[in-house]
N, C-alpha and C. Protein backbone atom coordinates (compact mmCIF):
# COMPACT_ATOMS: atom_id res chain seq x y z
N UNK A 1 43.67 -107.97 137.22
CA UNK A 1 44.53 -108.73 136.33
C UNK A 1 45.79 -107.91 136.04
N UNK A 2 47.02 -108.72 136.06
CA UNK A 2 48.41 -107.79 135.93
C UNK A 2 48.24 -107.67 134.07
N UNK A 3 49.02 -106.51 134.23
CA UNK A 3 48.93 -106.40 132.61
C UNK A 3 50.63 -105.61 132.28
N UNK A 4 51.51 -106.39 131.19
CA UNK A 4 52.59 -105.63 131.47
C UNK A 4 52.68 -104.58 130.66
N UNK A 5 53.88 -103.52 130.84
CA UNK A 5 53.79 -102.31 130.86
C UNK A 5 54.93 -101.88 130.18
N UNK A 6 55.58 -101.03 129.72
CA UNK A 6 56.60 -100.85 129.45
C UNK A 6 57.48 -99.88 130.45
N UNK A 7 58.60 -99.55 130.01
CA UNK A 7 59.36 -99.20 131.61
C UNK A 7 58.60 -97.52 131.72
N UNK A 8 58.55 -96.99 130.34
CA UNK A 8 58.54 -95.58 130.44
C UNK A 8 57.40 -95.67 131.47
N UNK A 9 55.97 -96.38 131.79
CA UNK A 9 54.90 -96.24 132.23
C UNK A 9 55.14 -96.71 133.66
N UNK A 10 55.73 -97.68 133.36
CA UNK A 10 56.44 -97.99 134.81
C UNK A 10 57.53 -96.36 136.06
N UNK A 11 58.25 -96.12 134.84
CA UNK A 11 59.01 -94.59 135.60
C UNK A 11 57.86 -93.56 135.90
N UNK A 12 56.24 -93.36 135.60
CA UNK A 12 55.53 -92.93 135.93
C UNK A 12 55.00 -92.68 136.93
N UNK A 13 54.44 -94.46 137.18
CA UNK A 13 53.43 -95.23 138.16
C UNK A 13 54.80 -94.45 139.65
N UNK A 14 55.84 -94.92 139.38
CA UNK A 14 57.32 -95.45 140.42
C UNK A 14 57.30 -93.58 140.79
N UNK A 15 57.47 -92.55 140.01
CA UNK A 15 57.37 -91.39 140.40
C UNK A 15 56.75 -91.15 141.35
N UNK A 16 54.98 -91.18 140.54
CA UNK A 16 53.58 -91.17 141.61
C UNK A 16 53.66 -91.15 143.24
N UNK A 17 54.22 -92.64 143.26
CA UNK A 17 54.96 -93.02 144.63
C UNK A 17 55.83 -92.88 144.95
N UNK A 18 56.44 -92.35 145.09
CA UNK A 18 57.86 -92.00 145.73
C UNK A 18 59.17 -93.42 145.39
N UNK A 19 59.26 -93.98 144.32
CA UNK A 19 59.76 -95.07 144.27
C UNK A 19 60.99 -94.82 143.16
N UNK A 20 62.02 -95.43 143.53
CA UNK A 20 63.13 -95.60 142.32
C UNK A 20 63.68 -96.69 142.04
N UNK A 21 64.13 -97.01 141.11
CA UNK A 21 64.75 -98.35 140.84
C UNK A 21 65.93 -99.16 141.80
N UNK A 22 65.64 -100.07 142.31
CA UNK A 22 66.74 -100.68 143.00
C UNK A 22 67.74 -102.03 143.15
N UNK A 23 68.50 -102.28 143.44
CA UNK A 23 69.04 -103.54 143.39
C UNK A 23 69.38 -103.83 145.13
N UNK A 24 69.64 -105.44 145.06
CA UNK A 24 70.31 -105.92 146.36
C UNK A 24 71.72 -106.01 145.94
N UNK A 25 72.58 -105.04 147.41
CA UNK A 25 74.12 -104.67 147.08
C UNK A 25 74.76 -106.14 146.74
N UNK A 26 75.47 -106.00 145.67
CA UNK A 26 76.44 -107.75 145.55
C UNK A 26 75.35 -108.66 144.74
N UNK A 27 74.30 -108.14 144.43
CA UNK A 27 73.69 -109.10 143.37
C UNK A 27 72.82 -108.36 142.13
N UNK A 28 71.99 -108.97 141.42
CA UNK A 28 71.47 -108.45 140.24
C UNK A 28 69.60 -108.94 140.88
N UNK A 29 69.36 -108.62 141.71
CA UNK A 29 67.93 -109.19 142.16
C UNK A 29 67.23 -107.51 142.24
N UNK A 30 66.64 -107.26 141.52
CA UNK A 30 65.67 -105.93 142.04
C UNK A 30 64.65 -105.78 142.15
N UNK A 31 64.07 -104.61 142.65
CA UNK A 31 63.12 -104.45 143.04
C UNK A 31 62.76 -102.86 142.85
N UNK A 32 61.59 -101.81 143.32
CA UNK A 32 61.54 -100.77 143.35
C UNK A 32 61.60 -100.76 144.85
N UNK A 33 62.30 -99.05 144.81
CA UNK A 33 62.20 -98.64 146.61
C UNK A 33 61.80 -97.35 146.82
N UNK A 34 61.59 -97.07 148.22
CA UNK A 34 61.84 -95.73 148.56
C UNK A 34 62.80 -95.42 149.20
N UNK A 35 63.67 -96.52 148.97
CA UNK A 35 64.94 -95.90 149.75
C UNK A 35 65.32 -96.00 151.11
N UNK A 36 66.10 -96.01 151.77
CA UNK A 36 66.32 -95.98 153.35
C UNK A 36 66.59 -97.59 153.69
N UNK A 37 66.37 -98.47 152.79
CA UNK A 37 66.99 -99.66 153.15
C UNK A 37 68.49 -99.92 153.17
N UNK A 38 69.16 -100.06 154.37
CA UNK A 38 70.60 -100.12 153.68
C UNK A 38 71.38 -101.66 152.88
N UNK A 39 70.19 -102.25 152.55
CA UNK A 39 70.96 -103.50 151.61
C UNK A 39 70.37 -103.19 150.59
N UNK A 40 69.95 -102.48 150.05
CA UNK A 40 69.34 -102.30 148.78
C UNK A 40 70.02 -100.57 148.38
N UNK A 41 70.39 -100.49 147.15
CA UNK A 41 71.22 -99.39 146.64
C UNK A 41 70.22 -99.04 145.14
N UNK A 42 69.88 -98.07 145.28
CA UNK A 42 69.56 -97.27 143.82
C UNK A 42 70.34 -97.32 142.86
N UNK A 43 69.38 -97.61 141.51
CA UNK A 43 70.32 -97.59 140.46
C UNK A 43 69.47 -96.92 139.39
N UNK A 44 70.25 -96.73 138.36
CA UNK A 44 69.58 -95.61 137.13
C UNK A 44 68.61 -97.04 136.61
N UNK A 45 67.36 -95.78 135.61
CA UNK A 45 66.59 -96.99 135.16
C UNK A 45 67.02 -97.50 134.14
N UNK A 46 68.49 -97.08 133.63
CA UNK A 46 68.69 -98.07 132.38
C UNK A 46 69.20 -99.33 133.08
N UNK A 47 70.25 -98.95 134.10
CA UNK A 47 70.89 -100.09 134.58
C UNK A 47 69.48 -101.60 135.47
N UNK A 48 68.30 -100.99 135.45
CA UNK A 48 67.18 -101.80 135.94
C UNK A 48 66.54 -102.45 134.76
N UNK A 49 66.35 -101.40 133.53
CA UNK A 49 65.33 -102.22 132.30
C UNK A 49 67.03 -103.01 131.81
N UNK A 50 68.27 -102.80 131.63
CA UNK A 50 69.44 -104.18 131.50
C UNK A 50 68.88 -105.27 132.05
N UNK A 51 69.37 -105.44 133.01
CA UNK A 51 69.19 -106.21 134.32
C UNK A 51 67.58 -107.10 133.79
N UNK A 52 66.64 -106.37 133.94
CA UNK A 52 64.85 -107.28 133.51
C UNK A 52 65.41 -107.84 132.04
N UNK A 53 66.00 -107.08 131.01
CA UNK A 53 66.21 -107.32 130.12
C UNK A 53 66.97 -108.80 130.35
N UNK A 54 67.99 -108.86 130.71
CA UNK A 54 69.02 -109.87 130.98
C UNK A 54 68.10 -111.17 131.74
N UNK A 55 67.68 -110.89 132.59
CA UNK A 55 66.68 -112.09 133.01
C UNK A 55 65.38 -112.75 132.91
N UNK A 56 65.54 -111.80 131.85
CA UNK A 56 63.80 -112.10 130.80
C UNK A 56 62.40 -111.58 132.02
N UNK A 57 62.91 -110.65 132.80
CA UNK A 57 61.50 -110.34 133.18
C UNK A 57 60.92 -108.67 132.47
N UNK A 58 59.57 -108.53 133.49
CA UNK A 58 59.00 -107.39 132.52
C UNK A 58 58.46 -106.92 133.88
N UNK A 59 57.92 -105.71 133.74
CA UNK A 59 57.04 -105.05 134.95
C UNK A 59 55.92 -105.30 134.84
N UNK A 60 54.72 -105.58 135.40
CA UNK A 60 53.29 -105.61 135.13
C UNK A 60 52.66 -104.81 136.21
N UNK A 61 51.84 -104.33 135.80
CA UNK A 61 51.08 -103.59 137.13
C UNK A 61 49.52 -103.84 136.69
N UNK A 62 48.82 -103.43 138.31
CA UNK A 62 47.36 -103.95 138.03
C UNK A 62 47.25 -102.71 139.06
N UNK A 63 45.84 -101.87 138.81
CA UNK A 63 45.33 -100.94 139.77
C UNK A 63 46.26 -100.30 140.65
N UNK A 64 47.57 -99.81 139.77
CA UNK A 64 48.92 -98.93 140.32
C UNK A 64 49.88 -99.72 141.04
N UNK A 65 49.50 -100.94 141.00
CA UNK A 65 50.55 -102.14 141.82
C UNK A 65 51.78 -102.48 140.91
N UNK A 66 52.90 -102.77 140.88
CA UNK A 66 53.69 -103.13 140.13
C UNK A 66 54.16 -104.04 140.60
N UNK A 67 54.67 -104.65 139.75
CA UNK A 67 55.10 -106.13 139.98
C UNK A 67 56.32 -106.78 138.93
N UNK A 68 57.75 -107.41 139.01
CA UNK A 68 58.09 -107.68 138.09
C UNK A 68 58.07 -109.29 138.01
N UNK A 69 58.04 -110.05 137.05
CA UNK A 69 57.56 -111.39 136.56
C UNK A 69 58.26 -111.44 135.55
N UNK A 70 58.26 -112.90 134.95
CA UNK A 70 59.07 -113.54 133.74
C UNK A 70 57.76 -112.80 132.80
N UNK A 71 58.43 -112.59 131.89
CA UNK A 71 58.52 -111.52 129.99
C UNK A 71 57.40 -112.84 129.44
């Protein structure tokens, strides 16, 4: 069962794995990465919890999975 999380626990889980906050270049759609995609650009995690903030979603994770979904 997803259960949501707050970001600090989220910058944890995203460490663990090799993951950082990301966006698609020219839009506000994100996701987490590891990087090496070149349409997707890293961004700080304030500019990611804005962004969830702004579109009413939240992170949830279940058994280290993360996931973001509507708040």
């Amino acid at each position: 069962m997803m259960e949501k999380i707050d970001i600090k626990k989220a910058q944890t889980i995203a460490k663990k794995k090799g993951l950082v906050p990301g966006k698609i270049k020219g839009t506000k759609a994100i996701q987490f990465t590891k990087g090496g995609n070149a349409k997707l650009e890293s961004i700080t995690w304030e500019e990611f919890e804005q962004i969830l903030n702004e579109k009413g979603l939240a992170v949830y994770e279940s058994a280290g999975f993360m996931r973001l979904m509507k708040a």
